[in-house]
N, C-alpha and C. Protein backbone atom coordinates (compact mmCIF):
# COMPACT_ATOMS: atom_id res chain seq x y z
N UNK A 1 -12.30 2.10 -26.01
CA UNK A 1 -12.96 1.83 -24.76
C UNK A 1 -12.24 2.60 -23.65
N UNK A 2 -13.14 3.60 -23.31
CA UNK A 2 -12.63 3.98 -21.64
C UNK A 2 -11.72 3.02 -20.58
N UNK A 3 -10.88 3.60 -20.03
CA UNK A 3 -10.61 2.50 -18.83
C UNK A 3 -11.30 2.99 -17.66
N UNK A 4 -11.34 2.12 -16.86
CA UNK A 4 -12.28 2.99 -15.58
C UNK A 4 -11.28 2.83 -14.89
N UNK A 5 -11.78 4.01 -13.38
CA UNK A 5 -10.48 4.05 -12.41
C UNK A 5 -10.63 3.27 -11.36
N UNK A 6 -10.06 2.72 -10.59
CA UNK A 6 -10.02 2.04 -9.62
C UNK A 6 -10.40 2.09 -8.70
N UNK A 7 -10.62 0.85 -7.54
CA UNK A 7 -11.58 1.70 -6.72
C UNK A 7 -10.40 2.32 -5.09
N UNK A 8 -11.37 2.96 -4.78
CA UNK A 8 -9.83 4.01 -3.73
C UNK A 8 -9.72 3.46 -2.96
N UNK A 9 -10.51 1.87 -2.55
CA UNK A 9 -9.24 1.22 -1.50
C UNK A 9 -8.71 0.05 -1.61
N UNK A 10 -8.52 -0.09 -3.33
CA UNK A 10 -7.70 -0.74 -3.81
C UNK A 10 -6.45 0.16 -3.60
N UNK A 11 -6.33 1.40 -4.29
CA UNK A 11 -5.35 2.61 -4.49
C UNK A 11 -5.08 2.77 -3.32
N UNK A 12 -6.02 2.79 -1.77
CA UNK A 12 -5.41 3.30 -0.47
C UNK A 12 -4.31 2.02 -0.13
N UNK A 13 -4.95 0.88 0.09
CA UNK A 13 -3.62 -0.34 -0.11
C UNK A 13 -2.65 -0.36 -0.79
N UNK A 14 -2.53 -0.04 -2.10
CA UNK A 14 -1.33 -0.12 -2.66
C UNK A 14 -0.52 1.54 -2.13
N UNK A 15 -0.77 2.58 -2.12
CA UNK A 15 0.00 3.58 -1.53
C UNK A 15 0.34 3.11 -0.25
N UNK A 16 -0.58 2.24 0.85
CA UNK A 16 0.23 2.59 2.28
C UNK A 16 1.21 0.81 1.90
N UNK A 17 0.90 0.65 0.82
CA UNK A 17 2.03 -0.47 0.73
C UNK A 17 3.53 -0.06 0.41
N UNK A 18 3.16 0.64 -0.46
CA UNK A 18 4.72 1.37 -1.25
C UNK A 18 5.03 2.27 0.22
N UNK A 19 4.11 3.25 1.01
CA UNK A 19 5.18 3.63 2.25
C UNK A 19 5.58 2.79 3.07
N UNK A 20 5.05 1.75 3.03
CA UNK A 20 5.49 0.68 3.97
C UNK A 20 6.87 0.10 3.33
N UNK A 21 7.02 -0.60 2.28
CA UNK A 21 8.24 -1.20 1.85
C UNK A 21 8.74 0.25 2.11
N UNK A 22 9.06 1.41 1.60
CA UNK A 22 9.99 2.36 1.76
C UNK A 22 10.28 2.95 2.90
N UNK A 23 9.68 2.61 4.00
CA UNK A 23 10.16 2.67 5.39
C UNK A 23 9.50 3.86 6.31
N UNK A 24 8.72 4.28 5.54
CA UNK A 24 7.86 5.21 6.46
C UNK A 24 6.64 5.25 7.37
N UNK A 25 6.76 6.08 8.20
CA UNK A 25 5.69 5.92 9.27
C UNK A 25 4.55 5.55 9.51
N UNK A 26 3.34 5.13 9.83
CA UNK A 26 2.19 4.92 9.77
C UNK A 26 1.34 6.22 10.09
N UNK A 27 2.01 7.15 10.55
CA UNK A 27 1.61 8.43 11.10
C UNK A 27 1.95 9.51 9.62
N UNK A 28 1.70 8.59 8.83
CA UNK A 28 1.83 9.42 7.08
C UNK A 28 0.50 9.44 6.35
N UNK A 29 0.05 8.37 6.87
CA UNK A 29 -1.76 8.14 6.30
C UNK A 29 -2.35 9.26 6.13
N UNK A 30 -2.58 9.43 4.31
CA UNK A 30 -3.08 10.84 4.38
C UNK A 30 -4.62 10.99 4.15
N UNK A 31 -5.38 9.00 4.47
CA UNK A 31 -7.10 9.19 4.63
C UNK A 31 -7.78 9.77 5.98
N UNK A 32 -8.85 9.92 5.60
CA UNK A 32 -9.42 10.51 7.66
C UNK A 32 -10.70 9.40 7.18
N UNK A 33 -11.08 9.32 6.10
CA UNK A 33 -12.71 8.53 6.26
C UNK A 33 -11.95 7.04 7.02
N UNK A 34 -12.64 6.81 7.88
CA UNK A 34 -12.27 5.07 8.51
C UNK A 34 -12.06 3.86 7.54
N UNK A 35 -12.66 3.96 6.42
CA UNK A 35 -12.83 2.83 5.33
C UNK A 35 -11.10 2.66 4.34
N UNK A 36 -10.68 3.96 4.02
CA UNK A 36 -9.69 4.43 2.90
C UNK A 36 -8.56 4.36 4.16
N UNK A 37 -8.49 4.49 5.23
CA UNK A 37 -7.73 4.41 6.36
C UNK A 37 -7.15 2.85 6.75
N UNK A 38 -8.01 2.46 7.02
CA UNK A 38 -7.86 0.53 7.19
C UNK A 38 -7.00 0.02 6.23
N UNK A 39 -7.87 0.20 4.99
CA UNK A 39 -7.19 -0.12 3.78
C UNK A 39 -5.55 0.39 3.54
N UNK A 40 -5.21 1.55 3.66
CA UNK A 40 -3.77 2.17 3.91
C UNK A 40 -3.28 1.79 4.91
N UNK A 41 -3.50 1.08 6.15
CA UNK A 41 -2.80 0.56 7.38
C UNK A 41 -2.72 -0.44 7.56
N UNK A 42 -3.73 -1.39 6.58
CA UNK A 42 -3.40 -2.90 6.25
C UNK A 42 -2.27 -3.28 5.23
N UNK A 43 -2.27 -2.11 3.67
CA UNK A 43 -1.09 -2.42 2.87
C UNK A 43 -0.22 -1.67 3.67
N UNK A 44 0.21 -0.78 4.51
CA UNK A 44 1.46 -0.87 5.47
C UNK A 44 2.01 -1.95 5.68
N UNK A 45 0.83 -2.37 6.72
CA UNK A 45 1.49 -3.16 7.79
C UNK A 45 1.75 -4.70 6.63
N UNK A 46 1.99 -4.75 5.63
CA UNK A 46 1.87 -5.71 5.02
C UNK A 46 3.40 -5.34 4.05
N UNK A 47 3.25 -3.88 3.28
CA UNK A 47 4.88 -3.28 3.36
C UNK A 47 5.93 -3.58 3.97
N UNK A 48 5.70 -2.78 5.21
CA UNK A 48 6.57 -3.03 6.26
C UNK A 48 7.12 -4.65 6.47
N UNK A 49 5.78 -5.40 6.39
CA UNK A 49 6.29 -7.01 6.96
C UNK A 49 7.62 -7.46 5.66
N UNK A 50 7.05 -7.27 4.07
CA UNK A 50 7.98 -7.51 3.80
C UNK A 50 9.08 -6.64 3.17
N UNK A 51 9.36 -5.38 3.81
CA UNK A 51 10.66 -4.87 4.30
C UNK A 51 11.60 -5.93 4.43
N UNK A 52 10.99 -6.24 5.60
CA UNK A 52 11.61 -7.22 7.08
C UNK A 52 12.23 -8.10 6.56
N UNK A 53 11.20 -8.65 5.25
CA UNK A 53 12.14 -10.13 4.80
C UNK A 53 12.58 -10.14 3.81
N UNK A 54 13.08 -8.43 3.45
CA UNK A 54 14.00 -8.08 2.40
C UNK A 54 13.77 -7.91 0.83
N UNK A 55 11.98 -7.67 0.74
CA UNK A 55 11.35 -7.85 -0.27
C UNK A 55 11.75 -6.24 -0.81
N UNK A 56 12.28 -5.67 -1.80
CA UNK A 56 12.78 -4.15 -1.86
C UNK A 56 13.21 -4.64 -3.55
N UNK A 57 12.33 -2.95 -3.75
CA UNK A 57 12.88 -2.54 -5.64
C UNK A 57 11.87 -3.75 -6.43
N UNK A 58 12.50 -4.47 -7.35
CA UNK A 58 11.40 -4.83 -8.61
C UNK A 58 10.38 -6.17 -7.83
N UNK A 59 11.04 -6.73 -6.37
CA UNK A 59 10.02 -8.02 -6.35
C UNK A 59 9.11 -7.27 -4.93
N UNK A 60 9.43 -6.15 -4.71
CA UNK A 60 8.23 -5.37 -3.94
C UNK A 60 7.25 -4.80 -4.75
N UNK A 61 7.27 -3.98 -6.38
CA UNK A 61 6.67 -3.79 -7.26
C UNK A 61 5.96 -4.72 -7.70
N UNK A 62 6.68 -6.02 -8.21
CA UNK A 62 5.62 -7.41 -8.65
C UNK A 62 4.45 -7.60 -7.11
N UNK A 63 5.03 -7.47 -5.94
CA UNK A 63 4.08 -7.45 -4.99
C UNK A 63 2.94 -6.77 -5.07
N UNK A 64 3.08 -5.63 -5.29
CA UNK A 64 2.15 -4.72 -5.55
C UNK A 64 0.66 -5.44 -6.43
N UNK A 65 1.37 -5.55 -7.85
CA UNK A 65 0.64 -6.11 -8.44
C UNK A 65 -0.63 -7.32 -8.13
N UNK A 66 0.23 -8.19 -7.30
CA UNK A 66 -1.21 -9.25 -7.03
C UNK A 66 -2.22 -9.30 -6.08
N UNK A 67 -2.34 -7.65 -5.59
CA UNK A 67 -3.06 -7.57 -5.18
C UNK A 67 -4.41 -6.73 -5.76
């Protein structure tokens, strides 16, 4: 059975999540359509938050996951 691929703003959330835990800018977003954009500036700003409360390495990865 094929796997199918995901949809891209599942994938845009989880990338602007991983730049977010790793500490980078929001001015890195590499979507322009408005839809794939949101989605990458919501898993940021959701990164970033838990940066803050020290979420980093394997329990930022399990993060990833439940979403």
């Amino acid at each position: 059975m094929r796997r199918q691929k995901r949809d891209m703003n599942d994938r845009a959330f989880d990338r602007g999540y991983q730049a977010g835990v790793s500490g980078r800018s929001s001015d890195f977003c590499p979507h322009n359509a408005d839809e794939h954009r949101q989605n990458w500036l919501s898993g940021w700003r959701e990164g970033r938050s838990d940066q803050w409360d020290g979420l980093t390495g394997i329990s930022a990865v399990q993060r990833t996951r439940i979403h």
